[in-house]
PDB file of N, CA and C in Angstrom:
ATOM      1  N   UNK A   1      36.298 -44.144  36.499  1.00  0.00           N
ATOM      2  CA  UNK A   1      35.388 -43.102  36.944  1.00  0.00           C
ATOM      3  C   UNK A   1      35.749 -41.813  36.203  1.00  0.00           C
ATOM      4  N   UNK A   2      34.479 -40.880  35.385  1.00  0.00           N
ATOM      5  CA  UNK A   2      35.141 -40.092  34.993  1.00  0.00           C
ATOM      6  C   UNK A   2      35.193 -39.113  35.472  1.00  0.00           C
ATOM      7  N   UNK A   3      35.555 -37.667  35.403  1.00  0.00           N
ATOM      8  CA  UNK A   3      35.835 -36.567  36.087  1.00  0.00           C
ATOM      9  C   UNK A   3      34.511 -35.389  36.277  1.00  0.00           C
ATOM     10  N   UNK A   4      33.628 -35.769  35.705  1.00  0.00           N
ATOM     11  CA  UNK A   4      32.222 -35.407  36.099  1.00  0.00           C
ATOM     12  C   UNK A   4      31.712 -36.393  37.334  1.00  0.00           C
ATOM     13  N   UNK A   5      31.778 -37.446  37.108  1.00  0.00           N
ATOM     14  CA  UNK A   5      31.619 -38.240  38.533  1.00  0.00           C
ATOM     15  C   UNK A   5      32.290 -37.410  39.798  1.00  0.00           C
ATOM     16  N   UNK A   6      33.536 -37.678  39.694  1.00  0.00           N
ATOM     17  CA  UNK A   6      34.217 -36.973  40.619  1.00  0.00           C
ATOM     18  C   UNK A   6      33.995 -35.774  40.942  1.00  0.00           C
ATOM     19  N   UNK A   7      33.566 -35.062  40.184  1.00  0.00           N
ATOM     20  CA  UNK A   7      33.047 -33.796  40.794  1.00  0.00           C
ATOM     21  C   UNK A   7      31.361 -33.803  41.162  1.00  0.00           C
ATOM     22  N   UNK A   8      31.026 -34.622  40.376  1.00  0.00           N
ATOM     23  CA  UNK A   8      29.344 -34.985  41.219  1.00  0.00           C
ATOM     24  C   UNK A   8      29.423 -35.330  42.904  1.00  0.00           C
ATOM     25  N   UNK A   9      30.758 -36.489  43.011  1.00  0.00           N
ATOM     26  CA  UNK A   9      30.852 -36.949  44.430  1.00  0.00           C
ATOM     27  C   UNK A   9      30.801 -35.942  44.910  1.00  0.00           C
ATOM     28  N   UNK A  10      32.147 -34.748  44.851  1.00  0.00           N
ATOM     29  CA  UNK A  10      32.283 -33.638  45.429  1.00  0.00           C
ATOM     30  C   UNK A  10      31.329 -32.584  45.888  1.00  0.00           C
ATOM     31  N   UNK A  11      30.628 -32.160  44.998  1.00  0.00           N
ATOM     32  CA  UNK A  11      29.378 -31.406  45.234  1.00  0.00           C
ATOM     33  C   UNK A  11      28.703 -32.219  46.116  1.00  0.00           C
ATOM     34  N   UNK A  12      28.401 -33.826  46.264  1.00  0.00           N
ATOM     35  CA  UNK A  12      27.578 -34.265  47.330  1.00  0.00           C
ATOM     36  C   UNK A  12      27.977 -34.018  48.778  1.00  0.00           C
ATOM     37  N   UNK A  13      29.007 -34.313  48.356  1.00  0.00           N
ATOM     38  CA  UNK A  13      29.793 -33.662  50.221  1.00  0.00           C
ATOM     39  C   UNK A  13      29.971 -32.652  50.360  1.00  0.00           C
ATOM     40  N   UNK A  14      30.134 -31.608  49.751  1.00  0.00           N
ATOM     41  CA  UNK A  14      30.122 -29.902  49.948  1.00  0.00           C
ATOM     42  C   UNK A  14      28.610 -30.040  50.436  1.00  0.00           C
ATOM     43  N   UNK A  15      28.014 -30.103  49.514  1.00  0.00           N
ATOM     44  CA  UNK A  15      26.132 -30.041  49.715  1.00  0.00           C
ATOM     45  C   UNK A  15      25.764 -30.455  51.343  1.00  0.00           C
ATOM     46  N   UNK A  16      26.616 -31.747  51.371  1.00  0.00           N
ATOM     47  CA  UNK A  16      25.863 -32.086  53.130  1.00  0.00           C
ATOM     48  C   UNK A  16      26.512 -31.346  53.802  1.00  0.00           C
ATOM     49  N   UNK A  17      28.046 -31.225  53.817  1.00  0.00           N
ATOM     50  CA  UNK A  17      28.581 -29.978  54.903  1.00  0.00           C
ATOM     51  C   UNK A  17      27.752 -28.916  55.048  1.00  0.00           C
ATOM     52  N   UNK A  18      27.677 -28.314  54.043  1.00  0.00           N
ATOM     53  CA  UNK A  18      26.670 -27.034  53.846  1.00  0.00           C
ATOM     54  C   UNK A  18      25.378 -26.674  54.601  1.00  0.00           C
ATOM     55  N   UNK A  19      24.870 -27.928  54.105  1.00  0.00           N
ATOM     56  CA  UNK A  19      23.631 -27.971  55.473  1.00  0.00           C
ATOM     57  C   UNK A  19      23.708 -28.444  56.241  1.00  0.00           C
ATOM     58  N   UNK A  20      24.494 -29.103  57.209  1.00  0.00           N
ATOM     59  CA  UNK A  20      25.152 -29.613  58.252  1.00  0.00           C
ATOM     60  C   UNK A  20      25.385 -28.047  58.822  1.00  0.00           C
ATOM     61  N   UNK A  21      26.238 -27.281  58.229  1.00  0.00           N
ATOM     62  CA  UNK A  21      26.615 -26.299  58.683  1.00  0.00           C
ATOM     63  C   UNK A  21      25.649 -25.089  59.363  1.00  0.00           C
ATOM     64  N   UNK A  22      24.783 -25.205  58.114  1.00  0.00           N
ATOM     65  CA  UNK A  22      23.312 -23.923  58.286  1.00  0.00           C
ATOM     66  C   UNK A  22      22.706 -24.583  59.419  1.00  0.00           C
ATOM     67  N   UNK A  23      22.640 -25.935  59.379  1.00  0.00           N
ATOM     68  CA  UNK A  23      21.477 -26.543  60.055  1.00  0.00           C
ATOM     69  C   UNK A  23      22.018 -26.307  61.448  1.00  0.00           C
ATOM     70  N   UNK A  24      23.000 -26.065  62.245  1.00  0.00           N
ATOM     71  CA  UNK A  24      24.108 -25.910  63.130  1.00  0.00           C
ATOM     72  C   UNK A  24      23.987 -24.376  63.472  1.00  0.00           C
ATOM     73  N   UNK A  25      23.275 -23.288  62.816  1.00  0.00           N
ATOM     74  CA  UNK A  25      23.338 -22.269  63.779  1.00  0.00           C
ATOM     75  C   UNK A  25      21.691 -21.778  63.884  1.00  0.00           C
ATOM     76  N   UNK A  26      21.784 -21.111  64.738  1.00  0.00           N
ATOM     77  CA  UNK A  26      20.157 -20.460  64.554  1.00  0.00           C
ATOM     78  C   UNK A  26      20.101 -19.119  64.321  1.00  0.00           C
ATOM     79  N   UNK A  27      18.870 -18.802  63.398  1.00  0.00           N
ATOM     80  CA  UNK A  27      18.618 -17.397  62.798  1.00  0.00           C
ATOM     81  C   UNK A  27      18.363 -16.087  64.391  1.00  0.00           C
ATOM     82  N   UNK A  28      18.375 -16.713  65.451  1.00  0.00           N
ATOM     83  CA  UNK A  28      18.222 -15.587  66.384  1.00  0.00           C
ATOM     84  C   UNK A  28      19.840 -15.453  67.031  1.00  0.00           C
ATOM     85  N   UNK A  29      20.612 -15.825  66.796  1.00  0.00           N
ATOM     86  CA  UNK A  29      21.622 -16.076  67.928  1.00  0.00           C
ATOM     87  C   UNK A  29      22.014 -16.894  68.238  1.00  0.00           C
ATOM     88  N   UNK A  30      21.238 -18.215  68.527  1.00  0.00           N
ATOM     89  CA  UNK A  30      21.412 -18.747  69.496  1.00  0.00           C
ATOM     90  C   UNK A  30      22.346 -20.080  69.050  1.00  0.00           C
ATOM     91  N   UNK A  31      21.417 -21.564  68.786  1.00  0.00           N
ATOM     92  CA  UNK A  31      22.236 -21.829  67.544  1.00  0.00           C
ATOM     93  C   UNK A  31      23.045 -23.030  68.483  1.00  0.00           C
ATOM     94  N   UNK A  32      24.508 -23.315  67.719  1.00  0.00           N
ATOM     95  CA  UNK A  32      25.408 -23.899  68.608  1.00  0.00           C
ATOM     96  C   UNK A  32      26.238 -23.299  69.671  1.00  0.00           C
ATOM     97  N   UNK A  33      26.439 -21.700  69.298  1.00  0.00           N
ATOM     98  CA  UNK A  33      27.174 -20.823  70.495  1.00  0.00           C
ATOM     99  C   UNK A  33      26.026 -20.710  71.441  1.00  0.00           C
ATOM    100  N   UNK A  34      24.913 -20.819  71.473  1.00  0.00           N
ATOM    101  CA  UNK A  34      23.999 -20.383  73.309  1.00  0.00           C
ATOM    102  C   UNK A  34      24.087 -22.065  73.786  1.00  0.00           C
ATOM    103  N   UNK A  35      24.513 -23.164  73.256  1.00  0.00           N
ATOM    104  CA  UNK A  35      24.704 -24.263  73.954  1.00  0.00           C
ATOM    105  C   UNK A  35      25.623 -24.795  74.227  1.00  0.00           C
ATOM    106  N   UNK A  36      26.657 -23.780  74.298  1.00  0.00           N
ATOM    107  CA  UNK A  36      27.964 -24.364  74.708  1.00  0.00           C
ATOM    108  C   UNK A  36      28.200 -23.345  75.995  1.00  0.00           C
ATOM    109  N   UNK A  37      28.581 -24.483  76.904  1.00  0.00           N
ATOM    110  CA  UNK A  37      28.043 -23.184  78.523  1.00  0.00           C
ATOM    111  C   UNK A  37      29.466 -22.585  78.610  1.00  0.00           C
ATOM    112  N   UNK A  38      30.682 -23.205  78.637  1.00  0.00           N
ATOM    113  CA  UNK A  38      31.388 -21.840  79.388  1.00  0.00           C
ATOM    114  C   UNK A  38      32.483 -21.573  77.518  1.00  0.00           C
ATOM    115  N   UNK A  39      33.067 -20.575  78.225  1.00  0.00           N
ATOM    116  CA  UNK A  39      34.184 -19.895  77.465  1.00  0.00           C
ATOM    117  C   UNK A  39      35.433 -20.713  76.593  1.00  0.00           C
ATOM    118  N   UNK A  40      35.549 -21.643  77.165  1.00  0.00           N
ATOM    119  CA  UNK A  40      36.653 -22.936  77.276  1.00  0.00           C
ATOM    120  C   UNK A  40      36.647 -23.623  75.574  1.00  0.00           C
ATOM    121  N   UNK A  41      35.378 -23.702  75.487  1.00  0.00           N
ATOM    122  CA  UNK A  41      34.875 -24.996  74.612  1.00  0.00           C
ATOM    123  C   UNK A  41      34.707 -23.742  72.921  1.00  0.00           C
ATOM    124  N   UNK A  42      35.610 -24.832  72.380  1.00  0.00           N
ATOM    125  CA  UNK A  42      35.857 -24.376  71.159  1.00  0.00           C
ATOM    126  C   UNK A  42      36.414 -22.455  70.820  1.00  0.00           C
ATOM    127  N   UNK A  43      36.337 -22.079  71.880  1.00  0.00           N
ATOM    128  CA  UNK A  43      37.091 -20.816  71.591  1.00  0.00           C
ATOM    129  C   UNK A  43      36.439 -19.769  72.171  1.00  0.00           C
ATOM    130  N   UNK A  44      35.231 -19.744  72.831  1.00  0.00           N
ATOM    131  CA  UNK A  44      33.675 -18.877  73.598  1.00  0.00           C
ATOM    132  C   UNK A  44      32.552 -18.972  71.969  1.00  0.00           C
ATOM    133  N   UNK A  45      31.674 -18.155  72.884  1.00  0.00           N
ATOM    134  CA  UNK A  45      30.747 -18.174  71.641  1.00  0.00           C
ATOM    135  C   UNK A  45      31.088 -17.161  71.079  1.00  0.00           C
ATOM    136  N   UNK A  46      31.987 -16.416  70.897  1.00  0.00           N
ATOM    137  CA  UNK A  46      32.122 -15.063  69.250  1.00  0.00           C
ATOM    138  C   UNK A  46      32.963 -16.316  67.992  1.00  0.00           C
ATOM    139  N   UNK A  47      34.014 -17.157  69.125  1.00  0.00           N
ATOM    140  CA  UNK A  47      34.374 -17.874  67.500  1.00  0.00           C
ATOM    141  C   UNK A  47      33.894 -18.515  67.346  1.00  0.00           C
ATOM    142  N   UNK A  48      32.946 -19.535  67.799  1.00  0.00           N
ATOM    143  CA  UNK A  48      31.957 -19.980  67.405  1.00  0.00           C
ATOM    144  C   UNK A  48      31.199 -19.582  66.124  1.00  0.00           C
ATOM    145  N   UNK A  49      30.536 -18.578  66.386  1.00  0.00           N
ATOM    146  CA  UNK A  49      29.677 -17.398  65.338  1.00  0.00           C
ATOM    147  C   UNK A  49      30.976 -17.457  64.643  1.00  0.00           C
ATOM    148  N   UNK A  50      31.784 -16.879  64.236  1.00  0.00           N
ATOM    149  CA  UNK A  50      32.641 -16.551  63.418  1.00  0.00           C
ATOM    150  C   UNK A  50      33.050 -17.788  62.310  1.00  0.00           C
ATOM    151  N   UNK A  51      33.513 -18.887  63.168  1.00  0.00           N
ATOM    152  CA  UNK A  51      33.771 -20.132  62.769  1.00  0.00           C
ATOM    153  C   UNK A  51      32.515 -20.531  61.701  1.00  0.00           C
ATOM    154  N   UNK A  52      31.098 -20.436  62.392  1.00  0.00           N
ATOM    155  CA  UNK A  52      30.344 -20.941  61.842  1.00  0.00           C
ATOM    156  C   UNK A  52      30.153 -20.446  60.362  1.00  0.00           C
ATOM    157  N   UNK A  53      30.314 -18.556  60.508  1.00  0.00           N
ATOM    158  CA  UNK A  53      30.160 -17.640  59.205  1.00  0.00           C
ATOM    159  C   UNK A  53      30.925 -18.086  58.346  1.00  0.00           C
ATOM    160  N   UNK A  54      32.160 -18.011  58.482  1.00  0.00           N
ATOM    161  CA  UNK A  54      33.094 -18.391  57.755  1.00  0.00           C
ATOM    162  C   UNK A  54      32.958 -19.670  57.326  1.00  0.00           C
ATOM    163  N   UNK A  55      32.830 -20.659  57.535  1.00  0.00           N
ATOM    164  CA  UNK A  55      32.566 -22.399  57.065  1.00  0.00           C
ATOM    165  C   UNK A  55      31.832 -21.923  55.951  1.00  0.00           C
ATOM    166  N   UNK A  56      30.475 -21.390  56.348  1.00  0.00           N
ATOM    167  CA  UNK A  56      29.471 -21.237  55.542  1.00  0.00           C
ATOM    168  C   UNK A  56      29.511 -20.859  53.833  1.00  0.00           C
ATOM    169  N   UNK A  57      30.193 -19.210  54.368  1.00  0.00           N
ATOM    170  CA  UNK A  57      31.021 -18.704  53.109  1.00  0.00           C
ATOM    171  C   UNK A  57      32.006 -19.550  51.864  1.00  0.00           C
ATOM    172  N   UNK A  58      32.905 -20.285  53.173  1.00  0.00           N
ATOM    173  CA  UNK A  58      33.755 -21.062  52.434  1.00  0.00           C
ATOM    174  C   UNK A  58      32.828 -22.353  51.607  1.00  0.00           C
ATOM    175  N   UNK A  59      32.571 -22.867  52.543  1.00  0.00           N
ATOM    176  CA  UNK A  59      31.273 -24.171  51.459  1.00  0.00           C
ATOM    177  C   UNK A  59      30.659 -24.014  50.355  1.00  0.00           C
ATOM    178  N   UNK A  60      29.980 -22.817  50.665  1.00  0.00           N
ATOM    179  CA  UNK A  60      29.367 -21.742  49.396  1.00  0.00           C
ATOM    180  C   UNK A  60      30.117 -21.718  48.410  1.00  0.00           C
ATOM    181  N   UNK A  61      31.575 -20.899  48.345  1.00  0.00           N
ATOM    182  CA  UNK A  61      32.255 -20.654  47.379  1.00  0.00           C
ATOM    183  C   UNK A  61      32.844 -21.911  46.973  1.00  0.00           C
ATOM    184  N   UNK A  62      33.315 -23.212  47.790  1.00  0.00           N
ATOM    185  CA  UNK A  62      33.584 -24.146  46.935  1.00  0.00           C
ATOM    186  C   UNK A  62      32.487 -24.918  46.612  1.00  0.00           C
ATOM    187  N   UNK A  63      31.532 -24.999  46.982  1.00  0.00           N
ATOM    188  CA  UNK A  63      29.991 -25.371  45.621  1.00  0.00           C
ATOM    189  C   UNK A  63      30.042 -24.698  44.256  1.00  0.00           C
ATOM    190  N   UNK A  64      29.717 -23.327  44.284  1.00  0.00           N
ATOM    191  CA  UNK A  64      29.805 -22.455  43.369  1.00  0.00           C
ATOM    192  C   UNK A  64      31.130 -22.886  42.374  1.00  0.00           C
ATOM    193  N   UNK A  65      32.366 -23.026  43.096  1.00  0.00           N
ATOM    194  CA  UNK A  65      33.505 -23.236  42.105  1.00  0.00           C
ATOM    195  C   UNK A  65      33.749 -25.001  42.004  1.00  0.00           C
ATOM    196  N   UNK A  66      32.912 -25.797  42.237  1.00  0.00           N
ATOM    197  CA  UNK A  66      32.879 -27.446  41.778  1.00  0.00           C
ATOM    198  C   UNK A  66      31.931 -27.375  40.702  1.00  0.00           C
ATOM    199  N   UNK A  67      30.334 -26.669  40.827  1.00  0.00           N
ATOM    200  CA  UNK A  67      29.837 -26.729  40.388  1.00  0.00           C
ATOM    201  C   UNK A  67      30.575 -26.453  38.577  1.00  0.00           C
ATOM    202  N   UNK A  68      31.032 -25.084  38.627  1.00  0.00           N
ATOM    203  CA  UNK A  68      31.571 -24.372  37.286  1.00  0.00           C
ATOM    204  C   UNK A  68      32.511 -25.355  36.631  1.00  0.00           C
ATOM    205  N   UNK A  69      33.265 -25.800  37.231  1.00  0.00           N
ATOM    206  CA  UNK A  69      34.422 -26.649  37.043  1.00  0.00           C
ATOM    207  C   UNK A  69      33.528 -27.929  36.536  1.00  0.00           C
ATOM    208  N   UNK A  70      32.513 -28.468  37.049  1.00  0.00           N
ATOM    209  CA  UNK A  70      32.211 -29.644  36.433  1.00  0.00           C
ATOM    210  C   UNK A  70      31.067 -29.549  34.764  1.00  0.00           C
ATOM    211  N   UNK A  71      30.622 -28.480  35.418  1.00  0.00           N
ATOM    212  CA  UNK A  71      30.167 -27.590  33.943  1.00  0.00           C
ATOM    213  C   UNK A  71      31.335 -28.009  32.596  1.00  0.00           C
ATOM    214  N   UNK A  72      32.230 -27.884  32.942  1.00  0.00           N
ATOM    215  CA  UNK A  72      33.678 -27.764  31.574  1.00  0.00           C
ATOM    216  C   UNK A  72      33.933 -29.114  31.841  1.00  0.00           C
ATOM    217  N   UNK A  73      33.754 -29.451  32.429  1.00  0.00           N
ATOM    218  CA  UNK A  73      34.495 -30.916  32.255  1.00  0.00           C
ATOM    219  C   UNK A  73      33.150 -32.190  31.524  1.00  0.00           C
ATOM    220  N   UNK A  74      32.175 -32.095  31.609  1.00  0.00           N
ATOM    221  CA  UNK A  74      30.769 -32.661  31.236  1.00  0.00           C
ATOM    222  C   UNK A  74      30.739 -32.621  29.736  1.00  0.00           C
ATOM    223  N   UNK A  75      31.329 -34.003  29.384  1.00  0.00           N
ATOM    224  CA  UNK A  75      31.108 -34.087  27.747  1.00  0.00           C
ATOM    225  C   UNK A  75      30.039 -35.476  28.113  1.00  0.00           C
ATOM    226  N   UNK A  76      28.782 -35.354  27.822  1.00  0.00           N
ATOM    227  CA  UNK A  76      27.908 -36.130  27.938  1.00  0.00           C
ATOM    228  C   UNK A  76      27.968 -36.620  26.376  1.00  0.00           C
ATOM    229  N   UNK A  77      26.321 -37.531  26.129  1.00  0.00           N
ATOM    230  CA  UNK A  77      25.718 -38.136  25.132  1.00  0.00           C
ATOM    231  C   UNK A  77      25.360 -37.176  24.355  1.00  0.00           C
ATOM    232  N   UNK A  78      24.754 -36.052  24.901  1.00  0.00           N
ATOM    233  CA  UNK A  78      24.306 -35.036  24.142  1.00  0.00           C
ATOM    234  C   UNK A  78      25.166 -33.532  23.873  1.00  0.00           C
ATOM    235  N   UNK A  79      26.493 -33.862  23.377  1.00  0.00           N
ATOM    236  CA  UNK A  79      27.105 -32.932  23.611  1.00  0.00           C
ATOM    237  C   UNK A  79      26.978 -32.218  22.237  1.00  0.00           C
ATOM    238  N   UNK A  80      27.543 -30.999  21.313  1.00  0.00           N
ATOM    239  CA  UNK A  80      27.076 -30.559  19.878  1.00  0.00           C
ATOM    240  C   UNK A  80      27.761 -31.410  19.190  1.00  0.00           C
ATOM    241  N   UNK A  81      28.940 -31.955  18.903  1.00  0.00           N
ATOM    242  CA  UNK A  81      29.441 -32.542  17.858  1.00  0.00           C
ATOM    243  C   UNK A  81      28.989 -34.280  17.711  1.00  0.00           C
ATOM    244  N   UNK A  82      28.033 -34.913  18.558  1.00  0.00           N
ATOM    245  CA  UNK A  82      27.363 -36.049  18.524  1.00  0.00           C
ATOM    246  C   UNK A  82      25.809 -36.160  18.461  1.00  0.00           C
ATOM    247  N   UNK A  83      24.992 -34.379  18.106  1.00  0.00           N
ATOM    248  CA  UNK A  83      23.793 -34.426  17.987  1.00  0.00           C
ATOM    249  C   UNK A  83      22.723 -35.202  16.952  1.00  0.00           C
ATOM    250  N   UNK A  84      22.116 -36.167  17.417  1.00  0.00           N
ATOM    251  CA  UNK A  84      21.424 -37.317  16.861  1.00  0.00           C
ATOM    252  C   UNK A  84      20.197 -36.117  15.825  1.00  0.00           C
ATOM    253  N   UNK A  85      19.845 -34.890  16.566  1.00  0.00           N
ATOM    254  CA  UNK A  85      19.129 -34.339  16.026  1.00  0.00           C
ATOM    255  C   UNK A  85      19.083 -33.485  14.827  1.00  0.00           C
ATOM    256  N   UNK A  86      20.909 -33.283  14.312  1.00  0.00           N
ATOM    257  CA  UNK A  86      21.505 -32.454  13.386  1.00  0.00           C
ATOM    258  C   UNK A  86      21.849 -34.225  12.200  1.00  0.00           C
ATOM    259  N   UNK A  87      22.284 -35.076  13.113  1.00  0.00           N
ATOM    260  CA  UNK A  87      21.910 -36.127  11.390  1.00  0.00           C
ATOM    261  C   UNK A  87      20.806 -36.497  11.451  1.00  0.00           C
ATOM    262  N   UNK A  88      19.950 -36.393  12.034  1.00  0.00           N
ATOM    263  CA  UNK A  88      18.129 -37.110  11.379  1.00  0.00           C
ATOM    264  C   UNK A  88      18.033 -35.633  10.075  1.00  0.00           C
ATOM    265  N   UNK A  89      18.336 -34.353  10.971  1.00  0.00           N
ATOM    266  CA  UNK A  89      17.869 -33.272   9.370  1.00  0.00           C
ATOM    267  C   UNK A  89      18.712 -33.131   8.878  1.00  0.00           C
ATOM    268  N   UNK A  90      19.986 -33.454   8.478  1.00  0.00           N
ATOM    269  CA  UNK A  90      20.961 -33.847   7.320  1.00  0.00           C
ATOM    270  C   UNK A  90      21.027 -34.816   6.092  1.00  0.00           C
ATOM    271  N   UNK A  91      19.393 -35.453   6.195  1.00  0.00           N
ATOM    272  CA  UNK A  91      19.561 -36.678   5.803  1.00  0.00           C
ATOM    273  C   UNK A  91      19.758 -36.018   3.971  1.00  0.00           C
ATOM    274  N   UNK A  92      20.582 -36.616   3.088  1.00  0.00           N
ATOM    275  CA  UNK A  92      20.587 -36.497   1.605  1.00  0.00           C
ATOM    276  C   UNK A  92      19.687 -36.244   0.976  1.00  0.00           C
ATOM    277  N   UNK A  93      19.694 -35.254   0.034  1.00  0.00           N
ATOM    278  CA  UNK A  93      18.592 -35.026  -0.761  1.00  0.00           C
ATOM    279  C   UNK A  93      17.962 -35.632  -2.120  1.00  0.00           C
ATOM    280  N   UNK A  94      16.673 -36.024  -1.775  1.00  0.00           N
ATOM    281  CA  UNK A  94      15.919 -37.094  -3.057  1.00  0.00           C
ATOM    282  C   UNK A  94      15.771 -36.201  -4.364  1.00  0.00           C
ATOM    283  N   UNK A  95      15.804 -36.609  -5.461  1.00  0.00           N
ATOM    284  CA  UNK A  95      15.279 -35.353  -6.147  1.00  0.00           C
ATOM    285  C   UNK A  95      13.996 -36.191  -6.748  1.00  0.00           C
ATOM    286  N   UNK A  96      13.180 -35.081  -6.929  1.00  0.00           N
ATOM    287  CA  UNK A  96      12.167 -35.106  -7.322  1.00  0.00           C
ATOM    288  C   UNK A  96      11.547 -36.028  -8.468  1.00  0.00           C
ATOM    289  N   UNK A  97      11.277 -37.155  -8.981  1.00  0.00           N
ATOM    290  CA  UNK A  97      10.644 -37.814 -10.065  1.00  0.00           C
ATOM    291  C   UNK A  97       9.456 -36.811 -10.114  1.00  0.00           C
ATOM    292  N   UNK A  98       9.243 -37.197 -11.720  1.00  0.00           N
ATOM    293  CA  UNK A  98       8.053 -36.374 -12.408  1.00  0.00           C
ATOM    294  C   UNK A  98       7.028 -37.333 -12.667  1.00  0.00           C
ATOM    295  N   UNK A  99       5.920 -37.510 -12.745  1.00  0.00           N
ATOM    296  CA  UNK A  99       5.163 -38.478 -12.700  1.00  0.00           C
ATOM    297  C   UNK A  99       5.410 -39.023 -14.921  1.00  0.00           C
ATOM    298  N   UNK A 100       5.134 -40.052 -14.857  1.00  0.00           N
ATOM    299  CA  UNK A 100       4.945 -40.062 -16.187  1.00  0.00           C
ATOM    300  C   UNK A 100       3.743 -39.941 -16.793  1.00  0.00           C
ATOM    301  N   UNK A 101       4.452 -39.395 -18.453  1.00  0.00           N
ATOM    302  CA  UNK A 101       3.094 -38.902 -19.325  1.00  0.00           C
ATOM    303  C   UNK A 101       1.855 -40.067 -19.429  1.00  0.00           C
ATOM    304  N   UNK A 102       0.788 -39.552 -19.332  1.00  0.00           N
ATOM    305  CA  UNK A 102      -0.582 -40.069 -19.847  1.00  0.00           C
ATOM    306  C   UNK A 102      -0.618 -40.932 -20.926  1.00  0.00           C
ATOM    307  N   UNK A 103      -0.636 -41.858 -20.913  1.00  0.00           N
ATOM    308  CA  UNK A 103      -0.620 -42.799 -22.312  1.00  0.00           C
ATOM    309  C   UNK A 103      -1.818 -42.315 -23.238  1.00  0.00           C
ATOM    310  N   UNK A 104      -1.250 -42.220 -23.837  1.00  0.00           N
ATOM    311  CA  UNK A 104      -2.046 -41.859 -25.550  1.00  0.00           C
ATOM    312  C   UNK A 104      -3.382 -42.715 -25.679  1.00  0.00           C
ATOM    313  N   UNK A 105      -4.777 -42.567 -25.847  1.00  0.00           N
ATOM    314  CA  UNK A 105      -6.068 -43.300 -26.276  1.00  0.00           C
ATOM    315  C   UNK A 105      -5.673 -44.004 -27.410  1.00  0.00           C
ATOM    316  N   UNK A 106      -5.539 -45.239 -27.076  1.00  0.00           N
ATOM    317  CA  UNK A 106      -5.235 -46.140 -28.355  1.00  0.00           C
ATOM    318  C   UNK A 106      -6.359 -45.746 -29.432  1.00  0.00           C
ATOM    319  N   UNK A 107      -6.331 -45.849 -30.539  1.00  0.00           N
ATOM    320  CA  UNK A 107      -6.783 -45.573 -31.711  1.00  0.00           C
ATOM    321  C   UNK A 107      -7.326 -46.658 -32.523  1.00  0.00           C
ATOM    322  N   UNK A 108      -8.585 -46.840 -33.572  1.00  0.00           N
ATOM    323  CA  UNK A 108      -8.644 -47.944 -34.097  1.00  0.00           C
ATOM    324  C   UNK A 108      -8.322 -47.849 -35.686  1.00  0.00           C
TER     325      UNK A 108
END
């Protein structure tokens, strides 16, 4: 497996956390902290919110930094020093033939 794979896997599971995560709070408030009834459970609802911000941030920044990282590591088919498109216009140069002279009107 090569190391673009491995970082493809990676980004797939950052990616679902990520929206796992967003998908987990709501834009008014409410979200997973207004459904957790008392104080007890997971810390009240401020770490909740907090917990949730922070995941978020963090997911973010390690997308952003898998993504870059797999950027440098991605030596594909089409990378510059294997471009199929730089030897098709490299091809050797023909030189030119001149057509030959007109044969002379035979004479009687």
């Amino acid at each position: 497996m090569s190391t673009f794979s491995i970082f493809l896997v990676l980004i797939t599971i950052v990616c679902f956390l990520l929206v796992v995560v967003i998908m987990v709070q709501n834009p008014k408030g409410g979200g997973l902290s207004s459904s957790i009834g008392g104080s007890q459970m997971l810390g009240g609802v401020q770490k909740t919110t907090d917990f949730l911000d922070k995941s978020t941030w963090t997911l973010a920044t390690i997308l952003i930094a898998l993504i870059l990282l797999s950027s440098l590591s991605f030596t594909g088919s089409l990378s510059d020093t294997d471009s199929k498109i730089i030897e098709k216009t490299e091809a050797p140069a023909t030189t030119p033939t001149t057509p030959a002279a007109p044969a002379a009107p035979a004479t009687k």
